[in-house]
N, C-alpha and C. Protein backbone atom coordinates (compact mmCIF):
# COMPACT_ATOMS: atom_id res chain seq x y z
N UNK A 1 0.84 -1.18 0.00
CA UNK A 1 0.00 0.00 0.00
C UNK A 1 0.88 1.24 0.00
N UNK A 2 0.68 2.01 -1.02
CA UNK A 2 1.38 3.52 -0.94
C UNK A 2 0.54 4.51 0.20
N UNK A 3 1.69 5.22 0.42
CA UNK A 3 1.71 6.57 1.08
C UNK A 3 0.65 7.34 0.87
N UNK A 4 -0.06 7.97 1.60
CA UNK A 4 -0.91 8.94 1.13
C UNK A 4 -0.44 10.35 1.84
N UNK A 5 -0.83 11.27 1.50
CA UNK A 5 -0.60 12.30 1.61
C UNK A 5 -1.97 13.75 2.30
N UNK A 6 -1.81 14.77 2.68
CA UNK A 6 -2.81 15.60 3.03
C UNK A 6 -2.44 16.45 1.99
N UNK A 7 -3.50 17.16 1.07
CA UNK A 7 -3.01 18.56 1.20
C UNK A 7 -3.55 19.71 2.46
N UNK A 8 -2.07 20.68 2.17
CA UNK A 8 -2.26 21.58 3.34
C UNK A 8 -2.82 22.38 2.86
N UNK A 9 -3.63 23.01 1.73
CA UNK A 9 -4.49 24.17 1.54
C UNK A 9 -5.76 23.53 2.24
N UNK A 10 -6.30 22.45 1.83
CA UNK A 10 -7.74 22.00 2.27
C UNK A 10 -8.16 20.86 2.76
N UNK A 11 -7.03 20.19 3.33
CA UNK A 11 -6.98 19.19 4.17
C UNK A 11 -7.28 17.63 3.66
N UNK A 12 -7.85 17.80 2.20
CA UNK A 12 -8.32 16.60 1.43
C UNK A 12 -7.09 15.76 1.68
N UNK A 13 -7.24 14.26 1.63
CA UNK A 13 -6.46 13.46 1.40
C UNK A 13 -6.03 13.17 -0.15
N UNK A 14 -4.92 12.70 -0.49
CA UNK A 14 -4.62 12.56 -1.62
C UNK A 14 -4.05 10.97 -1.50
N UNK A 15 -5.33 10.31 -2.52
CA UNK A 15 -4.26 8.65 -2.07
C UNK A 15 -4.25 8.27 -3.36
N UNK A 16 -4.23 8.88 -4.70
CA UNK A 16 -4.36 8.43 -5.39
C UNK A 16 -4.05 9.64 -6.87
N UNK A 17 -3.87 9.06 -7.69
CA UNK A 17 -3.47 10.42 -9.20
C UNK A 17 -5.42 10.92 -9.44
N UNK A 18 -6.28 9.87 -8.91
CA UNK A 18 -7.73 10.70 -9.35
C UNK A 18 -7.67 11.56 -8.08
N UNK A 19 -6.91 12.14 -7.55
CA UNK A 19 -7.15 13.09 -5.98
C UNK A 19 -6.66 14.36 -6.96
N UNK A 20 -5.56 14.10 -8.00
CA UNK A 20 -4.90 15.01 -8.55
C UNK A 20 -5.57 15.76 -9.90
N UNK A 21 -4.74 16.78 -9.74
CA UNK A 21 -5.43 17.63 -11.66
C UNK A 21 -3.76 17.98 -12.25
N UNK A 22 -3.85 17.53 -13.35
CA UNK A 22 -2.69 17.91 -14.26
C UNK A 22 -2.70 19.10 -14.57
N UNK A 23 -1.32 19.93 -14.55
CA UNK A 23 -1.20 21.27 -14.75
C UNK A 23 -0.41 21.17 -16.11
N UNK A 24 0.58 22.22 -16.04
CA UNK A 24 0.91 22.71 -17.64
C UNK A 24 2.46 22.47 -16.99
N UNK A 25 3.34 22.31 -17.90
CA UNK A 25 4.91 21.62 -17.54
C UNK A 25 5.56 22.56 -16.87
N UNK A 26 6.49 22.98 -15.93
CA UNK A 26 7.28 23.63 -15.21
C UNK A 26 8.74 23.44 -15.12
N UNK A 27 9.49 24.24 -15.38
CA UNK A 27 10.77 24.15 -15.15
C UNK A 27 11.24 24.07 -13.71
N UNK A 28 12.64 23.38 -13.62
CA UNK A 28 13.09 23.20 -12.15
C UNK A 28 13.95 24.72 -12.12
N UNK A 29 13.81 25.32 -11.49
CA UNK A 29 14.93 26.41 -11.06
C UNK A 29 15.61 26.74 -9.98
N UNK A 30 17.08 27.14 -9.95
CA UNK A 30 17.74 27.68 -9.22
C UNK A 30 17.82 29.03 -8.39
N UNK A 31 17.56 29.57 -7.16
CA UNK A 31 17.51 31.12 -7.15
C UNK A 31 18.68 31.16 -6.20
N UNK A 32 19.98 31.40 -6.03
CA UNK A 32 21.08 31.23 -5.66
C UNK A 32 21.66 33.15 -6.00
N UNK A 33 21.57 33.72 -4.96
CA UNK A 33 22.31 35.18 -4.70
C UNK A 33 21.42 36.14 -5.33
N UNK A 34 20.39 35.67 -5.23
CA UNK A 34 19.11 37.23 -5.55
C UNK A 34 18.68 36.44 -7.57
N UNK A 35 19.58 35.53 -7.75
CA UNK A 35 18.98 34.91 -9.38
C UNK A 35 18.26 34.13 -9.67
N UNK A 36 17.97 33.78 -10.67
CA UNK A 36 17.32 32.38 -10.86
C UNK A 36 18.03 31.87 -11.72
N UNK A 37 18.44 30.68 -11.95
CA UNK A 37 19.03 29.57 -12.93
C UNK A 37 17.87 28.68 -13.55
N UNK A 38 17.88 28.87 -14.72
CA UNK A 38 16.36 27.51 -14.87
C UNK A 38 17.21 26.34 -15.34
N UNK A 39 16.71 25.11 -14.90
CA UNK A 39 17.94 23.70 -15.61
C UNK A 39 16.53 23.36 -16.75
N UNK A 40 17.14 23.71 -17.99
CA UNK A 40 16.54 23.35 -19.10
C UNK A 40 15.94 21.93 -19.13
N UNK A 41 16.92 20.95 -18.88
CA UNK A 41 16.81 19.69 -19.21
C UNK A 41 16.15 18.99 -17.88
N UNK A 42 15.57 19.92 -16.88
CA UNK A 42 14.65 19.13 -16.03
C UNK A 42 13.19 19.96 -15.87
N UNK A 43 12.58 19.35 -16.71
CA UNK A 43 11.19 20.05 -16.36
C UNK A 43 9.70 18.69 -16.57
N UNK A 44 8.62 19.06 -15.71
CA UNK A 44 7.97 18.25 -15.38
C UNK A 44 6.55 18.21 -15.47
N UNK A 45 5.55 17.76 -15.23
CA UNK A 45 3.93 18.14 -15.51
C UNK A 45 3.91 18.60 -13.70
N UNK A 46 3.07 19.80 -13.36
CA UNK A 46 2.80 20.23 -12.10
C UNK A 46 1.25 19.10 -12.09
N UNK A 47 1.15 18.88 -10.70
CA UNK A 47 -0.10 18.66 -10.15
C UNK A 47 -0.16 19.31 -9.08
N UNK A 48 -1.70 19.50 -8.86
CA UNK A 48 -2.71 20.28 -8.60
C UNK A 48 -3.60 19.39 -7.85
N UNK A 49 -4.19 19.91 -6.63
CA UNK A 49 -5.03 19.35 -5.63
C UNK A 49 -6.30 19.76 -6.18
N UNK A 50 -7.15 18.53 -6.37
CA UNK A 50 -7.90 18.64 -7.72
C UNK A 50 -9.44 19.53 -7.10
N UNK A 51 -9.00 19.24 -5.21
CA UNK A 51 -10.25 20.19 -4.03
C UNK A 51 -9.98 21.16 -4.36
N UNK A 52 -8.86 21.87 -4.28
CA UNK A 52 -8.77 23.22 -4.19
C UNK A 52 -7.41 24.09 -4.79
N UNK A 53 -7.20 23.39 -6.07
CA UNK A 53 -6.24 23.93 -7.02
C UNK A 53 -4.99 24.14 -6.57
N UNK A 54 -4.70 23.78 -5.32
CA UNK A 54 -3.18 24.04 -4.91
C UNK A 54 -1.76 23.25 -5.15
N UNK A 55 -0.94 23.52 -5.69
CA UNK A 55 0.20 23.09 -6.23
C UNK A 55 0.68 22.47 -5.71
N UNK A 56 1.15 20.62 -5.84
CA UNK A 56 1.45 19.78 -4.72
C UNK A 56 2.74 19.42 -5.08
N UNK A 57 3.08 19.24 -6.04
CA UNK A 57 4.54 18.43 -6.77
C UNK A 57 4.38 18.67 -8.17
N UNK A 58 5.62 17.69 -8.46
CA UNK A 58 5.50 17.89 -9.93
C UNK A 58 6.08 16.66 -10.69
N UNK A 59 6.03 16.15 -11.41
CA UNK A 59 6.69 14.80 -11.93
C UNK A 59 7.84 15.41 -13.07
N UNK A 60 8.91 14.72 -13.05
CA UNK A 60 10.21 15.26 -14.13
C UNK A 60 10.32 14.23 -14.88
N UNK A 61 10.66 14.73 -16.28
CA UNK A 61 10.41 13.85 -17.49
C UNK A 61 11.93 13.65 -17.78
């Protein structure tokens, strides 16, 4: 049995990818001395707490 998770915007449980909503792909970035670095070659689909739209993780391709 996997892990489940809370989200902290609205307390829903998340035990499953139907708990989730697919977002639009995101880059991983660096902010190191006031910058940002984006690493091109790691970017991922965001999910979304499908209760209350809040940004939980992200999967890297």
């Amino acid at each position: 049995m996997a892990a489940t998770m809370t989200c902290p915007g609205c307390g829903n449980d998340i035990e499953s990818t139907d708990d989730l909503e697919e977002s639009e792909a995101v880059t991983e970035i660096d902010t190191e001395g006031g910058t940002v670095t984006p690493y091109g070659d790691k970017t991922g689909d965001l999910f979304l707490c499908k209760a209350c739209k809040r940004p939980l993780g992200f999967e890297r391709h």
